[in-house]
N, C-alpha and C. Protein backbone atom coordinates (compact mmCIF):
# COMPACT_ATOMS: atom_id res chain seq x y z
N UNK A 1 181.20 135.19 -60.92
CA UNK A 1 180.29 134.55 -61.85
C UNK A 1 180.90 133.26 -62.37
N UNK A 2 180.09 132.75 -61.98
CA UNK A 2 180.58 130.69 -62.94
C UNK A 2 180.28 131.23 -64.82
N UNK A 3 181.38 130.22 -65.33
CA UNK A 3 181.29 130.86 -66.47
C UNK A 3 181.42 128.77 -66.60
N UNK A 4 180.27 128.75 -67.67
CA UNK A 4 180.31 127.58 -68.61
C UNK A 4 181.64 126.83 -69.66
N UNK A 5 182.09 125.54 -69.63
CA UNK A 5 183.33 125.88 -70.90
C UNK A 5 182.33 124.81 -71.90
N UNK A 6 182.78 125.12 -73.07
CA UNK A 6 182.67 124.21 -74.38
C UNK A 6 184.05 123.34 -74.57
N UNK A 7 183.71 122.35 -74.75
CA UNK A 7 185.35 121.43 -74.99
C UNK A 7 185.15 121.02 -76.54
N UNK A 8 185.38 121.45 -77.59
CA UNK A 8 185.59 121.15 -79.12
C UNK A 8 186.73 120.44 -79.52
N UNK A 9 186.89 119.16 -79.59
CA UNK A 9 188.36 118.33 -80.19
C UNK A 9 188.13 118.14 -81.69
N UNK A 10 188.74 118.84 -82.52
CA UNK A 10 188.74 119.07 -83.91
C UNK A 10 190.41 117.94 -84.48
N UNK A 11 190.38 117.95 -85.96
CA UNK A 11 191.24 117.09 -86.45
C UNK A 11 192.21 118.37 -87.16
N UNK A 12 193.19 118.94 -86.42
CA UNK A 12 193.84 120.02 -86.90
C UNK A 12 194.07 121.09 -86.95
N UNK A 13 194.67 121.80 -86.83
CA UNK A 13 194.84 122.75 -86.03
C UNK A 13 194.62 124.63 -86.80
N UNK A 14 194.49 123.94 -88.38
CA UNK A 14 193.64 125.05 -89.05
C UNK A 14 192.29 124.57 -88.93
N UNK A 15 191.85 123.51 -88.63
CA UNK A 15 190.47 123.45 -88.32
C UNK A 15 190.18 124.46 -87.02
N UNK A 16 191.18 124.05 -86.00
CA UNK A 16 191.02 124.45 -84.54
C UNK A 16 190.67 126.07 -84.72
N UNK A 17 191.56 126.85 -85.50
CA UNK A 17 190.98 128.41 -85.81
C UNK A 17 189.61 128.59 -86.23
N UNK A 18 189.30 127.93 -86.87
CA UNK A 18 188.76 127.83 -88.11
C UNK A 18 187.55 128.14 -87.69
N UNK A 19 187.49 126.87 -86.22
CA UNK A 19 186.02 126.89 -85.53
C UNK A 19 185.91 127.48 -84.21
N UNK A 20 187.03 128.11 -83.64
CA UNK A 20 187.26 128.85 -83.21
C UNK A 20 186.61 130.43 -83.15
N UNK A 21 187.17 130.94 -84.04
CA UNK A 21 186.88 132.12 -84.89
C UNK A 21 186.04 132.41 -85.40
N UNK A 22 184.41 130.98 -85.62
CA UNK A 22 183.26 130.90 -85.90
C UNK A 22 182.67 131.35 -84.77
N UNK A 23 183.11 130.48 -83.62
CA UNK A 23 182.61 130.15 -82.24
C UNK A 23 182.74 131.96 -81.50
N UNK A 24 183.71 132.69 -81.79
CA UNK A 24 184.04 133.60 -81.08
C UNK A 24 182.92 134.52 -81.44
N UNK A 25 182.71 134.73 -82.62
CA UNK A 25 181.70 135.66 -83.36
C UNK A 25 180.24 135.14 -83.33
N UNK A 26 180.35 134.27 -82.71
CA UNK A 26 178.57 133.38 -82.31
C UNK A 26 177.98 134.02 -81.42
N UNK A 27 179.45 134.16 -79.90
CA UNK A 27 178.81 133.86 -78.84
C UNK A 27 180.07 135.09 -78.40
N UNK A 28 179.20 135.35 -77.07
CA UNK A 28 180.05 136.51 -76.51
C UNK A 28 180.96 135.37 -74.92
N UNK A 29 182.17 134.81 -75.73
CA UNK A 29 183.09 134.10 -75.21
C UNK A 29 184.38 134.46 -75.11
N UNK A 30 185.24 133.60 -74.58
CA UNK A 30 186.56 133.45 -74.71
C UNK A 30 187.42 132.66 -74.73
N UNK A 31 188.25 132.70 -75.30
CA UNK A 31 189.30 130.71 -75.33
C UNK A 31 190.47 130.50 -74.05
N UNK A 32 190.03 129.61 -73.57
CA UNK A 32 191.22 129.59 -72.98
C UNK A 32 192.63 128.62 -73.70
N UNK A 33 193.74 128.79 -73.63
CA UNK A 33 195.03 128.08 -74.51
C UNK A 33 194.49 126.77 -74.95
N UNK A 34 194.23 126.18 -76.60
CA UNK A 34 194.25 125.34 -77.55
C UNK A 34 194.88 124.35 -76.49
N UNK A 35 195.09 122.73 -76.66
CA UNK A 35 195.93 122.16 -76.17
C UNK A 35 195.74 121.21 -77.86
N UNK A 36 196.46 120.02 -77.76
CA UNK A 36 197.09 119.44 -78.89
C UNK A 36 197.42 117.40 -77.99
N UNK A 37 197.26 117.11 -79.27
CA UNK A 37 197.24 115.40 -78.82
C UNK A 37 197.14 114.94 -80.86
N UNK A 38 199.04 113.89 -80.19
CA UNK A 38 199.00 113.18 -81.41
C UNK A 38 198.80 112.09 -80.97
N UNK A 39 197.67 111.12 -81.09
CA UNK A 39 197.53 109.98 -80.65
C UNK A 39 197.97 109.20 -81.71
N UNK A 40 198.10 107.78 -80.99
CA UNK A 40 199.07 106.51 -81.67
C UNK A 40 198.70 106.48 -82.80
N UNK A 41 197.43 106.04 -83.26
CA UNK A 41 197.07 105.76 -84.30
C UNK A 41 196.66 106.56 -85.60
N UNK A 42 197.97 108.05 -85.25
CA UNK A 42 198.08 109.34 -85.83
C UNK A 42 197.69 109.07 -87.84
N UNK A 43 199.00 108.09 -88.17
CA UNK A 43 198.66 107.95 -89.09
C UNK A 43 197.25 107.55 -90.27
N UNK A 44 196.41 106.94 -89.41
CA UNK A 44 195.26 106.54 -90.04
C UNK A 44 194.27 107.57 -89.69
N UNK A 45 194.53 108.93 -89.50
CA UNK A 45 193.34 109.66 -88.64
C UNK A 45 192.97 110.88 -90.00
N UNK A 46 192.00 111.24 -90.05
CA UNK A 46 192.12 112.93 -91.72
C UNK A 46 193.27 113.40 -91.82
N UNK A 47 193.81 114.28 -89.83
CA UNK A 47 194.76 114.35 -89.80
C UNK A 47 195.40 114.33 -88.76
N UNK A 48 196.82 114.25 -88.78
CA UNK A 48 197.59 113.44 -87.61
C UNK A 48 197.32 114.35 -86.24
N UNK A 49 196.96 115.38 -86.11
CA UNK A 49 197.07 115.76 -84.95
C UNK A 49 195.49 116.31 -84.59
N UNK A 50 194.95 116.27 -83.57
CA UNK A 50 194.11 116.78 -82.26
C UNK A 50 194.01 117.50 -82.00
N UNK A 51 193.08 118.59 -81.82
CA UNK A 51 193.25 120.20 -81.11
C UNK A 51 191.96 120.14 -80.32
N UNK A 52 192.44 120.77 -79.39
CA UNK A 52 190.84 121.05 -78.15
C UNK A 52 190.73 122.31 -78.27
N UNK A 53 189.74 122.93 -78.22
CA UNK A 53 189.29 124.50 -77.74
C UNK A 53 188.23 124.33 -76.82
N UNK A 54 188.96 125.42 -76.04
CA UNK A 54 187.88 125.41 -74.82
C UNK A 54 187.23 127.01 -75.04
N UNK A 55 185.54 127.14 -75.14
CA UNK A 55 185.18 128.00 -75.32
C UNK A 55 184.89 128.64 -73.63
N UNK A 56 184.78 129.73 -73.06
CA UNK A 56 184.66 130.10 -72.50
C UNK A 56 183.30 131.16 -72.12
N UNK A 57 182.24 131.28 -71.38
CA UNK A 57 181.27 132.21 -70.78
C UNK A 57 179.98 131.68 -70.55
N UNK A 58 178.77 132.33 -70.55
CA UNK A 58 177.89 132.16 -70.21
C UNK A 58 177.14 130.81 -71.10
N UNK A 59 176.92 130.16 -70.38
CA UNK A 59 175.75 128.76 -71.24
C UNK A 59 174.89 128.82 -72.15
N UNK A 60 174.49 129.85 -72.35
CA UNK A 60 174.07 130.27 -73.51
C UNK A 60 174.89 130.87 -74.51
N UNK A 61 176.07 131.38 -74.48
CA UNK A 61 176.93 131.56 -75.21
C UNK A 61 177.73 130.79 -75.95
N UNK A 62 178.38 130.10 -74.65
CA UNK A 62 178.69 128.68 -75.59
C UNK A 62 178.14 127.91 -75.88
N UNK A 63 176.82 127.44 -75.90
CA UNK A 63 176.64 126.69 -76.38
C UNK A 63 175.84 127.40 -77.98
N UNK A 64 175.81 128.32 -78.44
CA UNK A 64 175.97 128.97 -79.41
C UNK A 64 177.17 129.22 -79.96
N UNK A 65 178.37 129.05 -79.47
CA UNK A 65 180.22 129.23 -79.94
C UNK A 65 180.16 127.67 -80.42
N UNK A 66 179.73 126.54 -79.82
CA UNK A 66 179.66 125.24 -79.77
C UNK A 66 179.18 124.90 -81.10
N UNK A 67 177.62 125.77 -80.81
CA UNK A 67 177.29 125.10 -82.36
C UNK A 67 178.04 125.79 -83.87
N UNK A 68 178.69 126.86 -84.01
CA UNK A 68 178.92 127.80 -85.05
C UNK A 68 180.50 126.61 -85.23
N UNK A 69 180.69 126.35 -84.39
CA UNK A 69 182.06 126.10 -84.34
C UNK A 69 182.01 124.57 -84.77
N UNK A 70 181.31 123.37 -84.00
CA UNK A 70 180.49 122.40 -84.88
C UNK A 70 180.32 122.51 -86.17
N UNK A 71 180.01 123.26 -86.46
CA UNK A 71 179.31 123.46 -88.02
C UNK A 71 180.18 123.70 -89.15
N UNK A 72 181.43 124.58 -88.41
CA UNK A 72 182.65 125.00 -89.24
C UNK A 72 183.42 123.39 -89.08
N UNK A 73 183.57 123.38 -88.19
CA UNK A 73 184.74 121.91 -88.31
C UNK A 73 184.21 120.64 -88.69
N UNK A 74 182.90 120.15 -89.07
CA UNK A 74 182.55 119.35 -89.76
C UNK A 74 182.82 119.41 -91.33
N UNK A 75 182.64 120.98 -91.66
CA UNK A 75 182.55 121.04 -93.10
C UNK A 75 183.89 121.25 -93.70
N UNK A 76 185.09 120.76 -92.40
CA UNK A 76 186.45 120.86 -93.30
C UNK A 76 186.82 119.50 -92.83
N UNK A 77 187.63 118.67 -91.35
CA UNK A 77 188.54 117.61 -91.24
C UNK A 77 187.70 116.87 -90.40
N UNK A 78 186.47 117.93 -89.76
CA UNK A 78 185.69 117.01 -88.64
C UNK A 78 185.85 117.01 -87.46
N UNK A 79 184.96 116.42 -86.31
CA UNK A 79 185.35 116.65 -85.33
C UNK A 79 185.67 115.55 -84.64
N UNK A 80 186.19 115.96 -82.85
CA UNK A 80 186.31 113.95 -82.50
C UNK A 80 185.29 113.93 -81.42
N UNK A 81 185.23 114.81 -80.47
CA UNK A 81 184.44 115.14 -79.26
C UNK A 81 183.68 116.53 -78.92
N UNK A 82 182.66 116.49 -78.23
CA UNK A 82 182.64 117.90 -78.02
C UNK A 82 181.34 118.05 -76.84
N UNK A 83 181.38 118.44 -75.96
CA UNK A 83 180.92 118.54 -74.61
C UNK A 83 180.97 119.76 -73.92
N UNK A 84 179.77 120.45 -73.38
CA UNK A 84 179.57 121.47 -72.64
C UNK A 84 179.58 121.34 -71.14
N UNK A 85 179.97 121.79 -70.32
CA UNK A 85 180.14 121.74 -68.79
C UNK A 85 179.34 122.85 -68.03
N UNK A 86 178.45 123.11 -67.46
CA UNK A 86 177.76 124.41 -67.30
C UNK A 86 178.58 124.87 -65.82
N UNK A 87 179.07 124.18 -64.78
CA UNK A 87 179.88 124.59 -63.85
C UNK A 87 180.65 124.11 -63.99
N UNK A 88 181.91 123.85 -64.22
CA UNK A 88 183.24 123.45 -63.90
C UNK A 88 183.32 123.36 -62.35
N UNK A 89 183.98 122.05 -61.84
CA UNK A 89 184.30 122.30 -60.45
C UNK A 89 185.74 122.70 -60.74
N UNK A 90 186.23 123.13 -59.16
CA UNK A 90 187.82 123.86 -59.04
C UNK A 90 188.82 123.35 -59.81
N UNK A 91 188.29 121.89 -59.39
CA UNK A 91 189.80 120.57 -60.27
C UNK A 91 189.12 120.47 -61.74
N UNK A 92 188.28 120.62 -62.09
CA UNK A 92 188.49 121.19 -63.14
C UNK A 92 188.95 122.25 -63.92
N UNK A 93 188.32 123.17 -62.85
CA UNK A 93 188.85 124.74 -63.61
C UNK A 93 190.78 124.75 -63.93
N UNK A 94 191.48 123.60 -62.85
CA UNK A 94 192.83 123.83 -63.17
C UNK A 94 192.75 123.10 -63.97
N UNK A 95 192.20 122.01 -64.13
CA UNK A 95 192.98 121.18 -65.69
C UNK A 95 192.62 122.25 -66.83
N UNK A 96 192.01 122.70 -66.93
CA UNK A 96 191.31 123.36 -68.43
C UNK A 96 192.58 124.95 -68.31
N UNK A 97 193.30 125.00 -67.87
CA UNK A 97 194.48 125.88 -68.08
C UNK A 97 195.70 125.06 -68.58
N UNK A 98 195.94 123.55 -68.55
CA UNK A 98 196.58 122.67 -68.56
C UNK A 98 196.73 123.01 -71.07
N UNK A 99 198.07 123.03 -70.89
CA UNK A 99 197.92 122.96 -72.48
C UNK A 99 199.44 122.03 -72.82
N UNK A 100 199.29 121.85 -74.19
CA UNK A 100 200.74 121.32 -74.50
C UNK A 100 201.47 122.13 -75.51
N UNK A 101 200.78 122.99 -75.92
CA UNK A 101 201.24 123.73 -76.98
C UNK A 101 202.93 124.44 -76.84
N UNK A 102 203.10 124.09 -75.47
CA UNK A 102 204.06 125.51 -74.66
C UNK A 102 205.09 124.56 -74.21
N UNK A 103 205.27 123.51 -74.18
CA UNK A 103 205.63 122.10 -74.66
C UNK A 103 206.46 122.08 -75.32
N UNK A 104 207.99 121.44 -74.98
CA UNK A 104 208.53 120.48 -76.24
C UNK A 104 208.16 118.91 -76.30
């Protein structure tokens, strides 16, 4: 079964739970590993760091994890991006395992 992803880039990484954990209880999903991005212009941003969540399952699911999770991370640091994919191709499916968290 092709499973849909949600891509959510939030400003922080208690946001990243935050809407996460909205998103999970929306939709009958799953996350695959957070990744993280301090971009240059860190200092002038709500807050300095980037978090992606990738929601995981059926297109109708996420895009119900999408919106719960939207809704949570606006009403704390905000969001930066956020885009649904209904098939992932292959070279995609490997980047979206790709994280930095695991990273020095």
């Amino acid at each position: 079964m092709e499973e849909a992803v949600g891509i959510l880039e939030v400003f922080g990484l208690v946001t990243a739970f935050m809407a996460a954990d909205a998103g999970c209880k929306a939709g009958r999903v799953w996350l695959e590993p957070f990744d993280k991005n301090k971009p240059a212009n860190a200092d002038a941003l709500p807050v300095p760091l980037l978090v992606t969540i990738k929601f995981r399952g059926s297109v109708s699911d996420v895009e119900a994890a999408m919106a719960a999770g939207v809704e949570v991370a606006e009403s704390l640091t905000g969001i930066v991006q956020k885009h649904i994919i209904p098939r992932p191709t292959g070279d995609t499916e490997k980047m979206l395992k790709i994280n930095c968290f695991d990273k020095n």
